[in-house]
PDB file of N, CA and C in Angstrom:
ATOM      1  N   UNK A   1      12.479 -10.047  16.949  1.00  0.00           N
ATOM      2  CA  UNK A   1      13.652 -10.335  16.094  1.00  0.00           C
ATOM      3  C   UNK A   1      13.746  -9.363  14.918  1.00  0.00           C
ATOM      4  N   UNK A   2      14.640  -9.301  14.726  1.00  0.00           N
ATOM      5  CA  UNK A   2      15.336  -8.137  13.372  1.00  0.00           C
ATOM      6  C   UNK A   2      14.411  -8.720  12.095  1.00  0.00           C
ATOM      7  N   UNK A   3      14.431  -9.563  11.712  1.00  0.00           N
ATOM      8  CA  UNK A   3      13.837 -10.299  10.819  1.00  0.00           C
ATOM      9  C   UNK A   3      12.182 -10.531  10.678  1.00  0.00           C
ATOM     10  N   UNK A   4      11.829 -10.518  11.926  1.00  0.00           N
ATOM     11  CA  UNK A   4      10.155 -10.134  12.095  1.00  0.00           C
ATOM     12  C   UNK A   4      10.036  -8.745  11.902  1.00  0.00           C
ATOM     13  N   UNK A   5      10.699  -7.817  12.396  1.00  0.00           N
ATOM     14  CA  UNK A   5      10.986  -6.501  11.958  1.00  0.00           C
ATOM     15  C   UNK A   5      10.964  -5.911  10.445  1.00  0.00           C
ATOM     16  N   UNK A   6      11.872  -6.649   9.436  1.00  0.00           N
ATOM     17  CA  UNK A   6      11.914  -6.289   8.517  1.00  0.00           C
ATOM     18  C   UNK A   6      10.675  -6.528   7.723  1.00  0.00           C
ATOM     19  N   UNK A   7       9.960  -8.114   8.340  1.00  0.00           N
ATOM     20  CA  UNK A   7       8.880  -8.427   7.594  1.00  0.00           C
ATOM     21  C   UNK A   7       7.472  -7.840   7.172  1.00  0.00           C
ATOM     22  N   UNK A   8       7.737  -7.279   8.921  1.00  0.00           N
ATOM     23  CA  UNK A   8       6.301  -5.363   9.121  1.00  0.00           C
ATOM     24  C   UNK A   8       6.486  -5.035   7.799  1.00  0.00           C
ATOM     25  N   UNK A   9       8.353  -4.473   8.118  1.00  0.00           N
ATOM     26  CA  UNK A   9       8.078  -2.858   7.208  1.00  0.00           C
ATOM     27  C   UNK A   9       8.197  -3.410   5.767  1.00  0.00           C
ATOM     28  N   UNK A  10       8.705  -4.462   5.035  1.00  0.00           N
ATOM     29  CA  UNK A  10       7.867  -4.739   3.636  1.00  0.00           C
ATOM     30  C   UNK A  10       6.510  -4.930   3.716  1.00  0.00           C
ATOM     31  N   UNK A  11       6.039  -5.588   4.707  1.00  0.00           N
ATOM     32  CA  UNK A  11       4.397  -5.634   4.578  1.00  0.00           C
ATOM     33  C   UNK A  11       3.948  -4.095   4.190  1.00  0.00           C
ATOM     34  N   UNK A  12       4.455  -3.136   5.103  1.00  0.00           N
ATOM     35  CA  UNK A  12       3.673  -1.888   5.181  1.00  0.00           C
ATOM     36  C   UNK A  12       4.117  -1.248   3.665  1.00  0.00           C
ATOM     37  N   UNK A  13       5.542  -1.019   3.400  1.00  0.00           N
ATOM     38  CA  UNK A  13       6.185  -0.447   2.062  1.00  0.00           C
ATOM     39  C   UNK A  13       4.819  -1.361   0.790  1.00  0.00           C
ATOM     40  N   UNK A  14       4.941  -2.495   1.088  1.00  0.00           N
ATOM     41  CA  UNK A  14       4.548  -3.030   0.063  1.00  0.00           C
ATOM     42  C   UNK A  14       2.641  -2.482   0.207  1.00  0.00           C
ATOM     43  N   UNK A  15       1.626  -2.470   1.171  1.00  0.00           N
ATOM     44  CA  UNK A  15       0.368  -2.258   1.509  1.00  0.00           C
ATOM     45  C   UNK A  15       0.656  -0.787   1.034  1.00  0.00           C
ATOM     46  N   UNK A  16       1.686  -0.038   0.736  1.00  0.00           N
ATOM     47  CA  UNK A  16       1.746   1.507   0.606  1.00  0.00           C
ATOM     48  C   UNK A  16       1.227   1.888  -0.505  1.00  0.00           C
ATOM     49  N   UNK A  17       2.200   0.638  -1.463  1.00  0.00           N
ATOM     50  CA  UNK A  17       2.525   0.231  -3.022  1.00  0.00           C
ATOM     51  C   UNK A  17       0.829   0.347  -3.735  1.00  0.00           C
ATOM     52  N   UNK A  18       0.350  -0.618  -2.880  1.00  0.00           N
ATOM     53  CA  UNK A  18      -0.881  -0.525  -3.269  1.00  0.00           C
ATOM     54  C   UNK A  18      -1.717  -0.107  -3.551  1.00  0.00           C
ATOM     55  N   UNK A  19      -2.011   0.488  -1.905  1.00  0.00           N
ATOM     56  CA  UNK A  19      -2.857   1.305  -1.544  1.00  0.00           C
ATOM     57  C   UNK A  19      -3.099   2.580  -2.485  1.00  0.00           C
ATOM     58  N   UNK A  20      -1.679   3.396  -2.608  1.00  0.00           N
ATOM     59  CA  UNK A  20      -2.027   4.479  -3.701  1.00  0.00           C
ATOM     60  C   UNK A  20      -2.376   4.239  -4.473  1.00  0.00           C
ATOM     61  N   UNK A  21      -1.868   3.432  -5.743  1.00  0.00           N
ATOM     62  CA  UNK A  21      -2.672   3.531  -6.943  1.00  0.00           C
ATOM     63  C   UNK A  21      -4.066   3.095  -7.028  1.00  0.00           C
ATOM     64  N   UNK A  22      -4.466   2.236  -5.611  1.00  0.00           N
ATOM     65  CA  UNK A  22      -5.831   1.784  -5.786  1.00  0.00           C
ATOM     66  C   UNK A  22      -6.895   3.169  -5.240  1.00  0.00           C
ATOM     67  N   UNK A  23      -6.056   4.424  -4.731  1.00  0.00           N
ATOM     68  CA  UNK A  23      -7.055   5.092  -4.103  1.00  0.00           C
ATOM     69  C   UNK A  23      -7.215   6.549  -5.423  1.00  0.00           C
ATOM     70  N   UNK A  24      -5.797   5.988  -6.182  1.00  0.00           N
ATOM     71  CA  UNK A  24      -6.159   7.251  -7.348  1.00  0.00           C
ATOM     72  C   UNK A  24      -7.082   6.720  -8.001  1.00  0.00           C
ATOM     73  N   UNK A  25      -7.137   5.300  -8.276  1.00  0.00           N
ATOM     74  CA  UNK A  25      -8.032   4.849  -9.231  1.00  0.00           C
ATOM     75  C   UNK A  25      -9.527   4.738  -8.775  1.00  0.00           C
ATOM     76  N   UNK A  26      -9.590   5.147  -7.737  1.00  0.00           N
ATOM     77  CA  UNK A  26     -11.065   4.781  -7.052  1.00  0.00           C
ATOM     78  C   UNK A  26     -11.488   6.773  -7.085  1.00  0.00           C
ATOM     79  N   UNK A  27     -10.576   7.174  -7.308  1.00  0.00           N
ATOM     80  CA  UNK A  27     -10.749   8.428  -7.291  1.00  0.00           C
ATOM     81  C   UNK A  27     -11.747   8.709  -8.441  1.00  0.00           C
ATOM     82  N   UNK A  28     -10.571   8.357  -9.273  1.00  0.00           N
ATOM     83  CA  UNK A  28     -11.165   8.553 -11.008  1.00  0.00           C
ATOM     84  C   UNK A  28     -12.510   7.796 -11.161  1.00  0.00           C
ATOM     85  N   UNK A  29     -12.304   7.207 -10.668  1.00  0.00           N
ATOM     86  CA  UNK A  29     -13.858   6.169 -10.879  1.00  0.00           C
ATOM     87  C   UNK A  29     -14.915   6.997 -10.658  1.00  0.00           C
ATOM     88  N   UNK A  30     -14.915   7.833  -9.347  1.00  0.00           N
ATOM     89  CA  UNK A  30     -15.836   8.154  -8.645  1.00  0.00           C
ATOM     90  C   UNK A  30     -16.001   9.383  -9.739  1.00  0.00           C
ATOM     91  N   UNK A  31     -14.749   9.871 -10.410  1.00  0.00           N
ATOM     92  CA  UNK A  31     -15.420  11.139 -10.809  1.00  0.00           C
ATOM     93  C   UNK A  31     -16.217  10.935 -11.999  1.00  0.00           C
ATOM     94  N   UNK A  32     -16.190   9.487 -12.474  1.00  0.00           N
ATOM     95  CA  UNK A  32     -16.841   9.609 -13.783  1.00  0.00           C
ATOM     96  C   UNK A  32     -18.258   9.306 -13.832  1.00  0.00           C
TER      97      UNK A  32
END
């Protein structure tokens, strides 16, 4: 359904959202 459809791609947009700032910040972490 169209609607299970849309629900993926906010899951994924939104896991995107995340994901980056948690991998800059794990970045920085690591460098300190």
């Amino acid at each position: 359904p169209a609607a299970q459809r849309r629900v993926a791609e906010l899951e994924a947009s939104t896991s995107w959202r995340i994901t980056g700032p948690l991998r800059a910040l794990a970045r920085s972490l690591r460098r300190v």
